[in-house]
Protein backbone atom coordinates (compact mmCIF):
# COMPACT_ATOMS: atom_id res chain seq x y z
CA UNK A 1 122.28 21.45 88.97
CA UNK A 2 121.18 23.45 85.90
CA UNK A 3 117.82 22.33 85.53
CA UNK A 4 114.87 24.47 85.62
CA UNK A 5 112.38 24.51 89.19
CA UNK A 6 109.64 27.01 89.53
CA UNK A 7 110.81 27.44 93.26
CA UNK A 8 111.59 31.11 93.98
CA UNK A 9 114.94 31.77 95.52
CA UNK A 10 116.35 34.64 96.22
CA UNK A 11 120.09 36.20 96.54
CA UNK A 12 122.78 37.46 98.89
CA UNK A 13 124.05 41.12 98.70
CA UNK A 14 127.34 42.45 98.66
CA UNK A 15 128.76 45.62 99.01
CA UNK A 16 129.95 46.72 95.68
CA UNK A 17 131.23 50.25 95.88
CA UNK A 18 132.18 51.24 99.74
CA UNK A 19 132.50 54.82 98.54
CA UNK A 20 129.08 55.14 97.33
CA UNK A 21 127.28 52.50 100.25
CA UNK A 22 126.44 50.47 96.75
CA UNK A 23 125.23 46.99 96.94
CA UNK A 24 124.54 44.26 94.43
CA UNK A 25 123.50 41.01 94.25
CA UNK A 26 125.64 37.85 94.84
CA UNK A 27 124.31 35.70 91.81
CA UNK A 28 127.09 32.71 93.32
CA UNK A 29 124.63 31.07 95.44
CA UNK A 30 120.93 30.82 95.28
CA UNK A 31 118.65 30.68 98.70
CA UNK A 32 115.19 28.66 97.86
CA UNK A 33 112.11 30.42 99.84
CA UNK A 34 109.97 28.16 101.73
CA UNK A 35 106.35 28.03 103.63
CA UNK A 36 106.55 27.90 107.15
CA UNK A 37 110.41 27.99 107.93
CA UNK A 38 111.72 28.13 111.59
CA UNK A 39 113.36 31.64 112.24
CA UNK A 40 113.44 34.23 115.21
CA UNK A 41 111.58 33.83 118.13
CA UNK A 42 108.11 35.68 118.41
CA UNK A 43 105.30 35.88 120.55
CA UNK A 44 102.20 34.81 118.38
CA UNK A 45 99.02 37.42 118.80
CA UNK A 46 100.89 38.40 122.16
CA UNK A 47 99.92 34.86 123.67
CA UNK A 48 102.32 32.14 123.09
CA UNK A 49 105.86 32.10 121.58
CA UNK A 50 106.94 30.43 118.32
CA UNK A 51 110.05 30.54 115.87
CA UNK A 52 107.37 29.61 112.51
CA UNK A 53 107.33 32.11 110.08
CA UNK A 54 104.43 32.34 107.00
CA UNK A 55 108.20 32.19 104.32
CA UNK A 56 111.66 32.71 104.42
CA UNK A 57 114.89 31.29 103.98
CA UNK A 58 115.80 27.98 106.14
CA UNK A 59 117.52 29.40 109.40
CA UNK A 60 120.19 26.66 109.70
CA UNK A 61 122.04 28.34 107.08
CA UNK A 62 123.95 31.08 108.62
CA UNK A 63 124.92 32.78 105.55
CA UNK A 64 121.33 33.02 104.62
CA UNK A 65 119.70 36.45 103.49
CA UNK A 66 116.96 37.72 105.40
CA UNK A 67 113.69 38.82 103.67
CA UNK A 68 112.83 42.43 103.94
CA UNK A 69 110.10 43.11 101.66
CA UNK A 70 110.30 46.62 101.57
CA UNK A 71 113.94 47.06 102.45
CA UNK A 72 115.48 48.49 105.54
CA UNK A 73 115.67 52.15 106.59
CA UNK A 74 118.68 54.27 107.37
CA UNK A 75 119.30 52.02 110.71
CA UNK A 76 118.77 48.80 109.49
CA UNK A 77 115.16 48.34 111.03
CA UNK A 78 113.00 46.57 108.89
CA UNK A 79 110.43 48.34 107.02
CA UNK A 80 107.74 45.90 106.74
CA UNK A 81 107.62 45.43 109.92
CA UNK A 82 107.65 48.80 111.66
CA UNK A 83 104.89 48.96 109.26
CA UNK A 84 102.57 46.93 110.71
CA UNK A 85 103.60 48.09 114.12
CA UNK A 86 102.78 51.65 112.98
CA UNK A 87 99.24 50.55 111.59
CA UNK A 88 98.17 48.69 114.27
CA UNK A 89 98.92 51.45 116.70
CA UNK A 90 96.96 53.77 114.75
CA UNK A 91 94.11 51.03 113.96
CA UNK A 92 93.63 50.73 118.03
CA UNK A 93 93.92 54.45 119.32
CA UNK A 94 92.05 55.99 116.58
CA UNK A 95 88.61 53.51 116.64
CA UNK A 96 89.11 53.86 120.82
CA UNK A 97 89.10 57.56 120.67
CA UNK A 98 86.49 58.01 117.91
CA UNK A 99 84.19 55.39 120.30
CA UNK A 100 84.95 57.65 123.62
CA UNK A 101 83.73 60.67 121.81
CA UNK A 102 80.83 59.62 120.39
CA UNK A 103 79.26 58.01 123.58
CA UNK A 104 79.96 61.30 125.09
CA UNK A 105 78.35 63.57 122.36
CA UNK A 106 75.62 61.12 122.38
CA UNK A 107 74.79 61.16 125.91
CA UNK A 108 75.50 65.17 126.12
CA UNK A 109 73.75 66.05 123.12
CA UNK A 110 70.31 63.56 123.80
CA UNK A 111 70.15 65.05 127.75
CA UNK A 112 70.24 68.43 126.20
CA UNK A 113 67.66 67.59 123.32
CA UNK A 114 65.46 66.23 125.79
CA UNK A 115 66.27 68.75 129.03
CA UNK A 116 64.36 71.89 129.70
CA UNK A 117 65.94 74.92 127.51
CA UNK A 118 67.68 76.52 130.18
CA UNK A 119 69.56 73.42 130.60
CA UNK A 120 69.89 73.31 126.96
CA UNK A 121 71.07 76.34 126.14
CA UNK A 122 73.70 76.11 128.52
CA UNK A 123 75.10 72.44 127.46
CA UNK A 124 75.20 73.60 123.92
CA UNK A 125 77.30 76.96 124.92
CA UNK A 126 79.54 74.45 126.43
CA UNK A 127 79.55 72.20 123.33
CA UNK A 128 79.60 75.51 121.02
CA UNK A 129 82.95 76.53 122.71
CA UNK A 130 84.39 73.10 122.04
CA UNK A 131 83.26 73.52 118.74
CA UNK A 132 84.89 77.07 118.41
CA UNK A 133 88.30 75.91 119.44
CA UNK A 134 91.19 74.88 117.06
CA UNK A 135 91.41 71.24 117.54
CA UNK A 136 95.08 71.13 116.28
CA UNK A 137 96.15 73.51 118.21
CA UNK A 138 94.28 72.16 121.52
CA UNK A 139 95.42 69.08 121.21
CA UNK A 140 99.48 70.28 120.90
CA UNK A 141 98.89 72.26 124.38
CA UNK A 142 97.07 69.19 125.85
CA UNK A 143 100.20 66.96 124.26
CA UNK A 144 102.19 69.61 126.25
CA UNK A 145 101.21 68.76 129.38
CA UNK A 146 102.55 65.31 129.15
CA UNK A 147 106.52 64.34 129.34
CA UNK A 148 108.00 64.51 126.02
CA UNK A 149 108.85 60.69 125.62
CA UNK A 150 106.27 58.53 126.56
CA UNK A 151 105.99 54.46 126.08
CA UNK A 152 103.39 53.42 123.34
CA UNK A 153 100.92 52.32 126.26
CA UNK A 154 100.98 55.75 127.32
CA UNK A 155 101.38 57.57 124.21
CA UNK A 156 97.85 55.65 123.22
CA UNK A 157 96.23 56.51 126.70
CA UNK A 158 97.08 60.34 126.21
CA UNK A 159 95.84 60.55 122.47
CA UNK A 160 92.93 58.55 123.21
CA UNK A 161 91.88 60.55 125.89
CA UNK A 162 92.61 64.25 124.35
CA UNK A 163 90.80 62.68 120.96
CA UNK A 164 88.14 62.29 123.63
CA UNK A 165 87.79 65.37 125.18
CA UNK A 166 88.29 67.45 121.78
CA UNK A 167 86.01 65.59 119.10
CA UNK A 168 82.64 65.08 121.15
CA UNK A 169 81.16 68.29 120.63
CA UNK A 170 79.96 67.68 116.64
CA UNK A 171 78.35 64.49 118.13
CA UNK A 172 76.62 66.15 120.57
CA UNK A 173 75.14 68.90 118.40
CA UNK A 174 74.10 66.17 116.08
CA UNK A 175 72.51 64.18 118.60
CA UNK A 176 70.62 66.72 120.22
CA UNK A 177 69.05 67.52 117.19
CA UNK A 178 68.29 64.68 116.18
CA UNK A 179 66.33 64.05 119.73
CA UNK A 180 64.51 67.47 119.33
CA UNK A 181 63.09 66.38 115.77
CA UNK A 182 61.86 63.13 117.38
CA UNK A 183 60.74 63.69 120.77
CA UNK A 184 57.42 65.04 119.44
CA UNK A 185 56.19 62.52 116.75
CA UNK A 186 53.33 60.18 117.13
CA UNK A 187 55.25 57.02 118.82
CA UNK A 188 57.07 59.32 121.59
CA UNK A 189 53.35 60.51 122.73
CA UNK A 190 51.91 56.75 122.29
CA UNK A 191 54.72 55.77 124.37
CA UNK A 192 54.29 58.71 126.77
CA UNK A 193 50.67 58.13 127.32
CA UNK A 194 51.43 54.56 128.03
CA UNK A 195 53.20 55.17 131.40
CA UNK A 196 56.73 54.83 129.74
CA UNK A 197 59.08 57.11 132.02
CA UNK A 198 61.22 59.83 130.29
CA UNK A 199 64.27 57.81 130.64
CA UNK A 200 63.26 54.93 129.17
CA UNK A 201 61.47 57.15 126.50
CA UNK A 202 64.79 58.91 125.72
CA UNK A 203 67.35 55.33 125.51
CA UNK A 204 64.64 52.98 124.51
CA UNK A 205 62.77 54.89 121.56
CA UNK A 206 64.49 57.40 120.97
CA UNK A 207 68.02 56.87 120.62
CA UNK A 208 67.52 53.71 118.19
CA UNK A 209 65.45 56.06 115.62
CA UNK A 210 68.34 58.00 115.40
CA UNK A 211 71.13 55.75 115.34
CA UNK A 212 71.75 55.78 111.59
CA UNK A 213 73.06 59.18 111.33
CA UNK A 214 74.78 59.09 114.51
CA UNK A 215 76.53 55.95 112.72
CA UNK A 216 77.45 58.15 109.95
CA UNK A 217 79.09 61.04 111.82
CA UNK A 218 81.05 58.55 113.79
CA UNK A 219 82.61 57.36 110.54
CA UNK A 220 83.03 61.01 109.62
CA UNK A 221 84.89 61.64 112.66
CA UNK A 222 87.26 58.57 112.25
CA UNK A 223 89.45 59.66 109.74
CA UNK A 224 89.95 62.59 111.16
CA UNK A 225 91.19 61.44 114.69
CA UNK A 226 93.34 58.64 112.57
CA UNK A 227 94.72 61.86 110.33
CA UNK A 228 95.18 63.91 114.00
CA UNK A 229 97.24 61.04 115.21
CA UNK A 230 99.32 60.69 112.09
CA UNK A 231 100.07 64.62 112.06
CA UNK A 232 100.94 64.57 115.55
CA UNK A 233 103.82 61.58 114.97
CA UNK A 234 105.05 63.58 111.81
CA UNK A 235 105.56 66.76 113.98
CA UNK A 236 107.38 64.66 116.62
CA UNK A 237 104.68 65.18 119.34
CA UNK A 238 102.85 61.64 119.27
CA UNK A 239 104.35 58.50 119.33
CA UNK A 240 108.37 58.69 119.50
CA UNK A 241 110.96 57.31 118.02
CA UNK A 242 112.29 54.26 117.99
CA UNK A 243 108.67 53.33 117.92
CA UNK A 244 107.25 53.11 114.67
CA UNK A 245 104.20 54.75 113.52
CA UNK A 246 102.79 56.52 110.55
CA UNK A 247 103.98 59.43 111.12
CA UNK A 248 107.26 59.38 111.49
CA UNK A 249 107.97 56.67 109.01
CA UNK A 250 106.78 59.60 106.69
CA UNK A 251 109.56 61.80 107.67
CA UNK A 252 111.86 60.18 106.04
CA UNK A 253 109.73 60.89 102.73
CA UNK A 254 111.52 64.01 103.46
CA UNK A 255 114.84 63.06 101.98
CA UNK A 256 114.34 63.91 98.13
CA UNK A 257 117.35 62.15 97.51
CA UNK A 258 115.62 59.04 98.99
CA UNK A 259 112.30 59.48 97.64
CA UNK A 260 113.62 59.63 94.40
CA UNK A 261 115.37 56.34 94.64
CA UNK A 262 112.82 54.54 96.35
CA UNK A 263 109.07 56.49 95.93
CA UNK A 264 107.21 53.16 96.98
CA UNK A 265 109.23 52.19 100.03
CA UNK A 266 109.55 55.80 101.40
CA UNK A 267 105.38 55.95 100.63
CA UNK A 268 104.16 52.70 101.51
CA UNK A 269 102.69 54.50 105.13
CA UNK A 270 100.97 57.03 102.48
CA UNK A 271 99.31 54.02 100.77
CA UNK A 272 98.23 52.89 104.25
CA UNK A 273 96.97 56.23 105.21
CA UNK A 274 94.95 56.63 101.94
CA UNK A 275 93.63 52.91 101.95
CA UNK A 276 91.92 53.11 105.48
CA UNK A 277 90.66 56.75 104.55
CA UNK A 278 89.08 56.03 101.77
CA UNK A 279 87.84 52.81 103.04
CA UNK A 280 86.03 54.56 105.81
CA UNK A 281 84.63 57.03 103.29
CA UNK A 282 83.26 54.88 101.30
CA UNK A 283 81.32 52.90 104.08
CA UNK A 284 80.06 56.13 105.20
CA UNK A 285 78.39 56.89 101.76
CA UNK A 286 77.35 53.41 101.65
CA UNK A 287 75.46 53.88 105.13
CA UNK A 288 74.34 57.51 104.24
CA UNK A 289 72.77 55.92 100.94
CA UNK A 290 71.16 53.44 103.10
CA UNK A 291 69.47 55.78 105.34
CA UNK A 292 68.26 58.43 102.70
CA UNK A 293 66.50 55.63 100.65
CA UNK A 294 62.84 54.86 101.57
């Protein structure tokens, strides 16, 4: 009507140049955006279904554009969300594994702080040798022993599980000695000489005086497992295509042609990746700060 509204809107695209795949806008028709439009079908926080979406473009009209906020890739999937896909997988298999590992380093490393030293030397050869191994590599021959394409339940169970078996060992040195620097202060004998049994010594004094570092290695070891899973996507060993995850939405960062074009779209996982990192970094300095002051 030619007058002026503050409503966004948005336009079609059009192929301008078949040779070159070129599109451009269609500036013929606007499309208003709108709060809480009825689209495609979804199943909302996996528990009931619903067609409402946050914005968009009103579904009744066919010749509507879809929104794809940061474009689609070489198949037409869109970006956005394979994005959240990817980060959710990642945000549920790395916290799992780093949790698995820790309450077995824990456990490992406070029976050995607290065992005779036989038994102490020999858990912490065990523990050493973990420690000794490359992780990187362990983990591709574990990955090996599992079928090449595997669905994302499984594909979580298996990196949970080797992120498990590979990344307690640092816990467990930790906690043992931790236990061995506690076990003989004044409030372990008070406790001692009041009839309290070695067990409940060991998880009921103990363990909570040394909780805060413990705390801070598990954030340490975090990233790393969330790195290990990305790295194993990117080589084509973790999670498979067609679905998404951080790792190989970054190949496609490989393409300088593409890159080039579109740094921000092809990066966006990157972002993601450095966000949560340096997220979980900081909280550990904030909870190492904590501890150190008096």
């Amino acid at each position: 009507d030619g007058g002026f509204s503050l409503r966004p809107f948005i336009y079609n695209r059009k192929l301008g140049d078949a040779l070159s795949s070129r599109y451009e806008e269609d500036t013929s028709q606007k499309f208003p955006l709108s709060f809480f439009v009825r689209g495609d079908a979804y199943n909302l926080l996996g528990l009931f279904s619903t067609d409402i979406h946050l914005f968009g473009v009103d579904a009744a009209n066919e010749t509507a554009p879809r929104i794809r906020l940061l474009g689609t890739d070489q198949l037409g999937r869109d970006r956005f969300s394979r994005l959240l896909v990817a980060t959710r997988f990642s945000l549920l298999v790395s916290p799992i594994g780093t949790l698995l590992a820790c309450l077995i380093g824990v456990v490992f490393g406070a029976i050995s702080g607290y065992a005779s030293r036989t038994i102490d030397g020999v858990m912490m050869t065990v523990a050493d040798t973990v420690i000794s191994l490359p992780t990187l590599i362990l983990i591709l021959a574990a990955r090996a022993a599992f079928p090449l394409e595997l669905p994302p339940f499984l594909a979580a169970t298996m990196l949970v599980t080797i992120f498990a078996l590979t990344g307690w060992a640092e816990m467990a040195r930790l906690a043992r000695g931790q236990v061995l620097a506690v076990r003989q202060l004044d409030f372990i004998m008070a406790a001692r000489a009041g009839g309290s049994t070695e067990t409940r010594i060991l998880w009921r004094h103990i363990l909570p005086n040394i909780a805060g570092p413990l705390v801070v290695q598990a954030t340490l070891i975090l990233p790393a497992f969330f790195l290990a899973e990305i790295a194993l996507s990117f080589l084509g060993v973790g999670l498979q295509e067609p679905e998404p995850s951080l790792g190989n939405m970054l190949t496609s960062a490989s393409d300088l042609t593409q890159l080039a074009q579109h740094p921000f779209l092809l990066l966006s996982p990157a972002l993601i990746i450095f966000l949560f990192v340096l997220g979980i970094r900081l909280l550990s300095r904030k909870q190492n700060t904590a501890i150190a002051s008096p």
